[in-house]
Protein backbone atom coordinates (compact mmCIF):
# COMPACT_ATOMS: atom_id res chain seq x y z
CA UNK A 1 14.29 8.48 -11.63
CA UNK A 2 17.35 11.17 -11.34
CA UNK A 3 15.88 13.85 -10.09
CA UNK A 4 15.85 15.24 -6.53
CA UNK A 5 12.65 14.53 -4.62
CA UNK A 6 11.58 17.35 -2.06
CA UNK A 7 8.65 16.84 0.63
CA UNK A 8 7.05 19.29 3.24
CA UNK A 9 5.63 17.90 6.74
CA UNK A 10 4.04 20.79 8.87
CA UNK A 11 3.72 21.68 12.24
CA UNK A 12 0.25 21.77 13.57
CA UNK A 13 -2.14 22.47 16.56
CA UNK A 14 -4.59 21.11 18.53
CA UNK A 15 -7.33 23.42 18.04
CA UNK A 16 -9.95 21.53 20.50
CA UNK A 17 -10.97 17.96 21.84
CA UNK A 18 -7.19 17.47 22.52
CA UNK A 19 -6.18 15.26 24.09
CA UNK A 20 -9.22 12.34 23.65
CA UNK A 21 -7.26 11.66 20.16
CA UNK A 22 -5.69 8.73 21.92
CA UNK A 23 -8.94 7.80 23.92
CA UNK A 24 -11.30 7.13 20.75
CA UNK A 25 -12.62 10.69 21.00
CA UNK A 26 -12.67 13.70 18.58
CA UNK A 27 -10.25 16.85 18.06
CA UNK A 28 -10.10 19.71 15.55
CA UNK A 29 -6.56 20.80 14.36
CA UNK A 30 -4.51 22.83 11.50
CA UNK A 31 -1.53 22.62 9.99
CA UNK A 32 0.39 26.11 9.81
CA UNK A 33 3.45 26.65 7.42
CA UNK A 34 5.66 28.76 9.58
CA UNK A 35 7.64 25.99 10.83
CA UNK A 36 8.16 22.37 8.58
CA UNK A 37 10.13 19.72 8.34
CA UNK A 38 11.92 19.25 5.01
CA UNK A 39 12.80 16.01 2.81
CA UNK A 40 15.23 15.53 -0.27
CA UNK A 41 15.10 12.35 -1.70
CA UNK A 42 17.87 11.30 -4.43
CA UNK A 43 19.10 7.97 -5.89
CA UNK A 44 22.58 7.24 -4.59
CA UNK A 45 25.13 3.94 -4.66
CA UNK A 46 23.86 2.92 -1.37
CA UNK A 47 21.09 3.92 0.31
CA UNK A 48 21.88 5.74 2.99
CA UNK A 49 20.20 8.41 5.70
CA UNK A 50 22.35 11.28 6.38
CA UNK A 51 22.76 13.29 9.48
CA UNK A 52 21.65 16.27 10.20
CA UNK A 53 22.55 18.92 12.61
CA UNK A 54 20.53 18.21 15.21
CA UNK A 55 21.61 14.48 15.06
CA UNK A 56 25.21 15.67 15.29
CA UNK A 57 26.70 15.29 18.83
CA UNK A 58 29.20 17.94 17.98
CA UNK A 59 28.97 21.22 20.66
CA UNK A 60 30.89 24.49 21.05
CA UNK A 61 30.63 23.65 24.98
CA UNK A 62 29.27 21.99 28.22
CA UNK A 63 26.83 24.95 28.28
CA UNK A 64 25.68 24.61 24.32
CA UNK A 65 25.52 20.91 25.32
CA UNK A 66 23.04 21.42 27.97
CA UNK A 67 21.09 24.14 25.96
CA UNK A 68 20.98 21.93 23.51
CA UNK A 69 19.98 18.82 24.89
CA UNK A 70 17.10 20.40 27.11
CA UNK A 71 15.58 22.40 23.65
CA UNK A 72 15.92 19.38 21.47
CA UNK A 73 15.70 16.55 23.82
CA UNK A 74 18.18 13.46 23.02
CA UNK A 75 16.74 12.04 19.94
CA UNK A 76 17.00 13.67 16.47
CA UNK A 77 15.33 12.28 13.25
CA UNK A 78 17.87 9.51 12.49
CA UNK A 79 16.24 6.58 14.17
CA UNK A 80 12.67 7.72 13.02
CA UNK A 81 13.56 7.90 9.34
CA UNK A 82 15.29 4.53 9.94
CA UNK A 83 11.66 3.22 11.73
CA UNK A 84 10.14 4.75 8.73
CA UNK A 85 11.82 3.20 6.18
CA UNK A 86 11.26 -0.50 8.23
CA UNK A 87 7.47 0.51 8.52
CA UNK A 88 7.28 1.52 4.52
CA UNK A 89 8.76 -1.63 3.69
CA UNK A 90 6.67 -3.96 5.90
CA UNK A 91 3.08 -2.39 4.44
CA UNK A 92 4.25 -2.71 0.85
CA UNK A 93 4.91 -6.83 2.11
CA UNK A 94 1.77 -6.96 3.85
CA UNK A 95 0.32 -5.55 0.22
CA UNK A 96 1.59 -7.61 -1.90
CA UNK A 97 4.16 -4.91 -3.56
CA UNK A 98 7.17 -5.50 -4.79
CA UNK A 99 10.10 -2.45 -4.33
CA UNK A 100 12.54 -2.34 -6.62
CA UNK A 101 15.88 -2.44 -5.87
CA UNK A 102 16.91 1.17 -5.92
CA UNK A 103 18.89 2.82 -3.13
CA UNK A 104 18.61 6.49 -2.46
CA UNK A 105 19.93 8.97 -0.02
CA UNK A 106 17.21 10.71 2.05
CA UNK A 107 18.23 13.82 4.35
CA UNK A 108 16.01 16.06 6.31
CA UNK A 109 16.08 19.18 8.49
CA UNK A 110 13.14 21.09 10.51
CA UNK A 111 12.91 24.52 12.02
CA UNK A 112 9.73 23.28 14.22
CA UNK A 113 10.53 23.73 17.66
CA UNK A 114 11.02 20.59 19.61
CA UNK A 115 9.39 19.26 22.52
CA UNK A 116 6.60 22.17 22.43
CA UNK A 117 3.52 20.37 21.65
CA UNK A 118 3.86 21.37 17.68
CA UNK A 119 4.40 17.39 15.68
CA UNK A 120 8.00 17.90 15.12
CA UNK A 121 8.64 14.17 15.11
CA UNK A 122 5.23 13.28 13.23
CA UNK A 123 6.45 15.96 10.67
CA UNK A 124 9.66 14.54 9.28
CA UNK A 125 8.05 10.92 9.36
CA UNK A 126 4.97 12.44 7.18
CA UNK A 127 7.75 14.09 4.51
CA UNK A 128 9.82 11.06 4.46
CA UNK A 129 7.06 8.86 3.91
CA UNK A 130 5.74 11.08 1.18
CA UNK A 131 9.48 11.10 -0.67
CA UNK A 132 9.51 7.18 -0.02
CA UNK A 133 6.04 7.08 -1.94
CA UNK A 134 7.10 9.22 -4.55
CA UNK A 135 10.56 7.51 -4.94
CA UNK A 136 8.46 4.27 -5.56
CA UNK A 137 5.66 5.05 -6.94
CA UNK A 138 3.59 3.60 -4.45
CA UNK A 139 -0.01 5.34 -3.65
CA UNK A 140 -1.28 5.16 -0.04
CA UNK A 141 -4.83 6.44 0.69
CA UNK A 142 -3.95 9.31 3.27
CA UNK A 143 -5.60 7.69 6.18
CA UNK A 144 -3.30 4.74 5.59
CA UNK A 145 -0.77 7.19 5.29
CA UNK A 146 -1.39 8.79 8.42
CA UNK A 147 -1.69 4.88 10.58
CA UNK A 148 1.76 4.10 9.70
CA UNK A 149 3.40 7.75 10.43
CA UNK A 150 1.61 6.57 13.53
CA UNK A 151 2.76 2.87 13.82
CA UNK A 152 6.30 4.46 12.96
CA UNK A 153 6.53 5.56 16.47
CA UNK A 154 4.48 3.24 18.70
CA UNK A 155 4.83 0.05 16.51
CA UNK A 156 8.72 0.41 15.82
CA UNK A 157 9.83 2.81 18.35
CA UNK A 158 7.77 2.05 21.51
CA UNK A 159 7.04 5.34 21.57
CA UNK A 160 3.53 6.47 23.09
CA UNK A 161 1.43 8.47 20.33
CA UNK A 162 -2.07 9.37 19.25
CA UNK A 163 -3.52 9.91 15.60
CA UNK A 164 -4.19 13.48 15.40
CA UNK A 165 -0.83 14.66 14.96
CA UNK A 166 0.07 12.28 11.58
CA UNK A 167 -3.94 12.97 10.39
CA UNK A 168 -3.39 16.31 10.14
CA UNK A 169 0.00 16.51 8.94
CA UNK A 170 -1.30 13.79 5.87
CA UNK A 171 -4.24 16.00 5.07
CA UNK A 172 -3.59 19.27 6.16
CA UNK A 173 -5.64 22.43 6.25
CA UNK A 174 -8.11 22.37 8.81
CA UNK A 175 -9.38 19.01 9.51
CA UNK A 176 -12.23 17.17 12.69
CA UNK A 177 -11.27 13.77 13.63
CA UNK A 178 -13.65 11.36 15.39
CA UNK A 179 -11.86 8.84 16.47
CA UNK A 180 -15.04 6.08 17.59
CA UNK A 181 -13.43 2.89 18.53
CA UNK A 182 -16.25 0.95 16.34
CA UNK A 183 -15.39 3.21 13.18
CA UNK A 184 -11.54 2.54 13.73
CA UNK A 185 -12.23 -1.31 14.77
CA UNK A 186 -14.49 -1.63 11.72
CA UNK A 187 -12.40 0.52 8.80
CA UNK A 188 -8.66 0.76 10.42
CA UNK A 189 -9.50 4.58 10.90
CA UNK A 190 -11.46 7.46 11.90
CA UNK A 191 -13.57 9.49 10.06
CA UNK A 192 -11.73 12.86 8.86
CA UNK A 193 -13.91 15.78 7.77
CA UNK A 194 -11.62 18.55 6.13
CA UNK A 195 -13.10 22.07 6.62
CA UNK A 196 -13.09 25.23 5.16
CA UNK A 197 -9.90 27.45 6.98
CA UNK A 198 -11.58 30.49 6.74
CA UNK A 199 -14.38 29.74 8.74
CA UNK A 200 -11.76 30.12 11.68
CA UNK A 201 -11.41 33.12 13.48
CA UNK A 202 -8.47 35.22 14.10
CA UNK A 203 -6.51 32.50 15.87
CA UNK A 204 -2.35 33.06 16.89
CA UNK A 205 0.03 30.83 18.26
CA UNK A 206 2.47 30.85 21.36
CA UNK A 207 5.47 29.53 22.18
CA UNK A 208 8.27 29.29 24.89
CA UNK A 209 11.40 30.53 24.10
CA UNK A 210 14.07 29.65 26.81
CA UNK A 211 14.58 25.85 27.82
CA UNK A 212 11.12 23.91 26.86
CA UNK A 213 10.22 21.65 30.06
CA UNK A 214 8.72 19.13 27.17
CA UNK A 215 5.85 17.69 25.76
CA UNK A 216 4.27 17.18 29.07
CA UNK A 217 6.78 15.90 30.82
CA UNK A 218 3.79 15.16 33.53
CA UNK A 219 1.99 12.87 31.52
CA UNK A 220 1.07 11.83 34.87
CA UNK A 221 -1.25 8.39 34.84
CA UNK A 222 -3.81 9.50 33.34
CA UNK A 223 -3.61 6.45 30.47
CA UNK A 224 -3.03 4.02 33.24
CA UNK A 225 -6.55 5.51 34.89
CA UNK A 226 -8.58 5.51 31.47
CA UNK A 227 -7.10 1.97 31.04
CA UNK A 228 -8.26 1.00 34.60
CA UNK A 229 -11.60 2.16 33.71
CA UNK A 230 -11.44 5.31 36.43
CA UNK A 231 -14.93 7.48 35.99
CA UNK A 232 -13.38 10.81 35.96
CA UNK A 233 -10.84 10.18 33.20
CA UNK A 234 -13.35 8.38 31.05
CA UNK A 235 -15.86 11.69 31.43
CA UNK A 236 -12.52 13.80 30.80
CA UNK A 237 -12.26 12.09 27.52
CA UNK A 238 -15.83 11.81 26.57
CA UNK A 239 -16.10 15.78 27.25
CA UNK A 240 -13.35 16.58 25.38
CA UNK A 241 -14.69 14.86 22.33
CA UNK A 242 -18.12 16.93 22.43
CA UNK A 243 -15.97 19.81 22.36
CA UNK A 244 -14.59 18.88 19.21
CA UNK A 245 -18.25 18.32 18.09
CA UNK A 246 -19.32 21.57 19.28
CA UNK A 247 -16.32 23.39 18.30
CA UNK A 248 -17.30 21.51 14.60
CA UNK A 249 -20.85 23.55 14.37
CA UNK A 250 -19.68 26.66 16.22
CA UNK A 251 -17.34 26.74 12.78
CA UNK A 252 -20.14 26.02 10.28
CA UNK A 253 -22.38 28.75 11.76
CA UNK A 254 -19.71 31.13 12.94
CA UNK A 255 -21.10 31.04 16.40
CA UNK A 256 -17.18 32.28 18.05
CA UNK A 257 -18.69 33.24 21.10
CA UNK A 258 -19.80 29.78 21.70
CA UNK A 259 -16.34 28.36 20.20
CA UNK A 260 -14.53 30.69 22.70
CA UNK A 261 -15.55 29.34 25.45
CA UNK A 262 -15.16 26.01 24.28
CA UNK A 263 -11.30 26.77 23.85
CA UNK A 264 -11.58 27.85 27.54
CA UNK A 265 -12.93 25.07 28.49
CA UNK A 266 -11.10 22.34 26.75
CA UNK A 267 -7.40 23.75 28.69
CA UNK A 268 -9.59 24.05 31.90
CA UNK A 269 -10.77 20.43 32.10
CA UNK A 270 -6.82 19.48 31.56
CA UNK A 271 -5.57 21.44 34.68
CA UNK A 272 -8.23 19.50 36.52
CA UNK A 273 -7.20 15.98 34.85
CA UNK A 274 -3.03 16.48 34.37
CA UNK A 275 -0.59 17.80 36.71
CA UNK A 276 1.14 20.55 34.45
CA UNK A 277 3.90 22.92 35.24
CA UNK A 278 3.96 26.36 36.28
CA UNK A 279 5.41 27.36 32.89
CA UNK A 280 2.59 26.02 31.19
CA UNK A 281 -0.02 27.34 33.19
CA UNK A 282 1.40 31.12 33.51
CA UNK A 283 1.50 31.37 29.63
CA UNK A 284 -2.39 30.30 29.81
CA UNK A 285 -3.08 32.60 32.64
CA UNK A 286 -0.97 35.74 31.05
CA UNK A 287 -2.94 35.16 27.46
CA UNK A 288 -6.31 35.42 29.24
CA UNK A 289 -5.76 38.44 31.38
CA UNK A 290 -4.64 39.75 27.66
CA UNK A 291 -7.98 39.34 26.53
CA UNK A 292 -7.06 36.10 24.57
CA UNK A 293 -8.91 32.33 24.59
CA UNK A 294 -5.79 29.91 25.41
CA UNK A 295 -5.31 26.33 25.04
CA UNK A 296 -2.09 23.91 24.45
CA UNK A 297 -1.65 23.30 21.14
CA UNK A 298 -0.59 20.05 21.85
CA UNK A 299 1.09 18.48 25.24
CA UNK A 300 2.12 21.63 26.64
CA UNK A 301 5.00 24.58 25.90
CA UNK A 302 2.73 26.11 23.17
CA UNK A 303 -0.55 27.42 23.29
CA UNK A 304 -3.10 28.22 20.58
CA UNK A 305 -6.23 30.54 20.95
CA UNK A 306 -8.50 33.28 19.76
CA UNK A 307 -8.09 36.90 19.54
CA UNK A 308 -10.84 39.91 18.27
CA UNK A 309 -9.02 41.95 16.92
CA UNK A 310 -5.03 43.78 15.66
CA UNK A 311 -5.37 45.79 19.04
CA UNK A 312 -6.15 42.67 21.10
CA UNK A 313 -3.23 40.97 19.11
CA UNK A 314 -0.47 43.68 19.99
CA UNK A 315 -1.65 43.71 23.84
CA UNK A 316 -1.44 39.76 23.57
CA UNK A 317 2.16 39.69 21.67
CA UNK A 318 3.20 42.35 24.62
CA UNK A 319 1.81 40.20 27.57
CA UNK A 320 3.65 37.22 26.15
CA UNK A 321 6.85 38.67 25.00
CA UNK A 322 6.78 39.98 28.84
CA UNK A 323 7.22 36.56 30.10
CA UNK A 324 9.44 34.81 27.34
CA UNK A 325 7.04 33.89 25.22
CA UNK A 326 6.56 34.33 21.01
CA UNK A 327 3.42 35.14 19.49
CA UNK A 328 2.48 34.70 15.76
CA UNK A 329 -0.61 34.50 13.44
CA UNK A 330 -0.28 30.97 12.01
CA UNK A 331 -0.76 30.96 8.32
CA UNK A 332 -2.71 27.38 7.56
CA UNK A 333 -1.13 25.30 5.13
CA UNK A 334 -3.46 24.18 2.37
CA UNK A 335 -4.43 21.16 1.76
CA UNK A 336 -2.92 18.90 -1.06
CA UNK A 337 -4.10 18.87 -4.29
């Protein structure tokens, strides 16, 4: 194989049920086009990952440093590609498949805003993985696909993660998770159910635009609660989950009153549960009084919601724009073929 191989991972959002994904419970989510992370894939000498710019500790200043640094964080996609790779080659093992010996050079870059809530990490591990499968030949059923984008991060990285993120970047579209610890115990997985996109309403997306205070940066205790078996986290969770499920047949029949509310409610049980900043919380508040639903999209700096109609949308974008904040109508990416 000569040519160049070229792979897509998208940025998504939590639509509801967020965040029991990592508590055995049940979300709905979409992945949206506007922003991806991008692959290439090519057979080289010695197989090598390549930097990109935002792995590049090269600044015009102290001030582009700090910009920088609180944007992007202090990580780029260097070590996860590298985790990747590790994680590829340790299923095919466990598998019983044998690589070939064929180096390659595998680069990526992303235009998905970091530490907003949108997969940014998830989505350069779910292209390189899909270049590495191509590369080889190897087929991976896309729930499989989706555990070890996961086990990428906890497994190699020690970094704290749920599945909703990688399932949705793997499938795509529009897609409800349940998450039951029996299913996963007895199957290595959830159960993913894609739906039909248009059955959504008109739905944008917003976004911070000055320095991002990061994907929940008060994750609080809330894991170390659930873990110690406190009552209210455990409801938190369990509710969240029947949100999903509700949210799930509010699609089907096209009840959006009923799914409006539930959008409400799924960001209003999380102020209750988590500790979140005033940033997060006046982009919620701002998008209501516009007329909007409002959630986060994932652990806080974007939000995701409903609107009725264009007019609705222009007083929304206003509101926002007001405050710092972009607004855009997501356009779903569709599912592979």
């Amino acid at each position: 194989m000569n040519s160049i191989i070229e792979t897509y991972g998208y940025a998504r959002a939590g639509f509801l049920g967020n965040p029991s994904d990592g508590y055995f419970g049940k979300t709905i989510s979409f992945a949206f086009a506007d922003f991806r992370a991008r692959v290439l894939l090519f057979p080289s000498a010695r197989l090598e990952i390549k930097f990109s710019k935002a792995d590049l500790p090269v600044f015009e200043s102290l001030e582009d440093l700090y910009q920088t640094t609180r944007w992007r964080g202090y990580y780029g996609g260097i070590r996860i590609t590298q985790a990747l790779i590790v994680r590829f080659m340790d299923y095919c093992h466990e598998q019983g498949i044998t690589l070939p010996n064929r180096n390659f050079t595998i680069e990526y870059e992303s235009n998905i805003p970091q530490r907003l809530g949108l997969g940014g990490s998830s989505a350069i591990i779910t292209a390189a993985l899909r270049a590495l499968c191509q590369y080889f030949s190897v087929a991976i059923p896309l729930p499989i696909q989706a555990n070890l984008a996961l086990e990428t991060e906890t497994r190699e990285l020690g970094v704290p993660a749920g599945l909703q993120d990688r399932v949705i970047q793997t499938y795509e579209g529009l897609v409800y998770m349940d998450f039951a610890q029996e299913t996963i115990r007895r199957q290595g997985y959830g159960n993913y159910e894609r739906l039909d996109s248009h059955l959504l309403p008109p739905i944008y997306i917003a976004y911070r635009t000055n320095l991002s205070e990061g994907t929940e940066v008060f994750h609080n205790n809330v894991r170390e609660r659930w873990l110690a078996g406190d009552p209210e986290v455990i409801a938190a969770m369990k509710t969240w989950a029947s949100y999903a499920e509700q949210g799930r047949q509010a699609l089907l029949t096209c009840d959006y009153g009923t799914l409006d509310q539930l959008i409400d409610a799924n960001f209003d049980l999380r102020a209750r549960i988590f500790r979140l900043s005033e940033g997060n919380l006046e982009m919620v508040r701002v998008a209501r009084q516009a007329g909007a639903t409002a959630k986060f999209a994932g652990s806080g700096g974007a939000i995701v919601g409903t609107y009725k109609d264009e007019d609705a949308f222009q007083r929304l974008r206003a509101a926002l724009q007001a405050i710092g904040v972009a607004v855009f109508k997501p356009r779903i990416q569709a599912p592979p073929t």
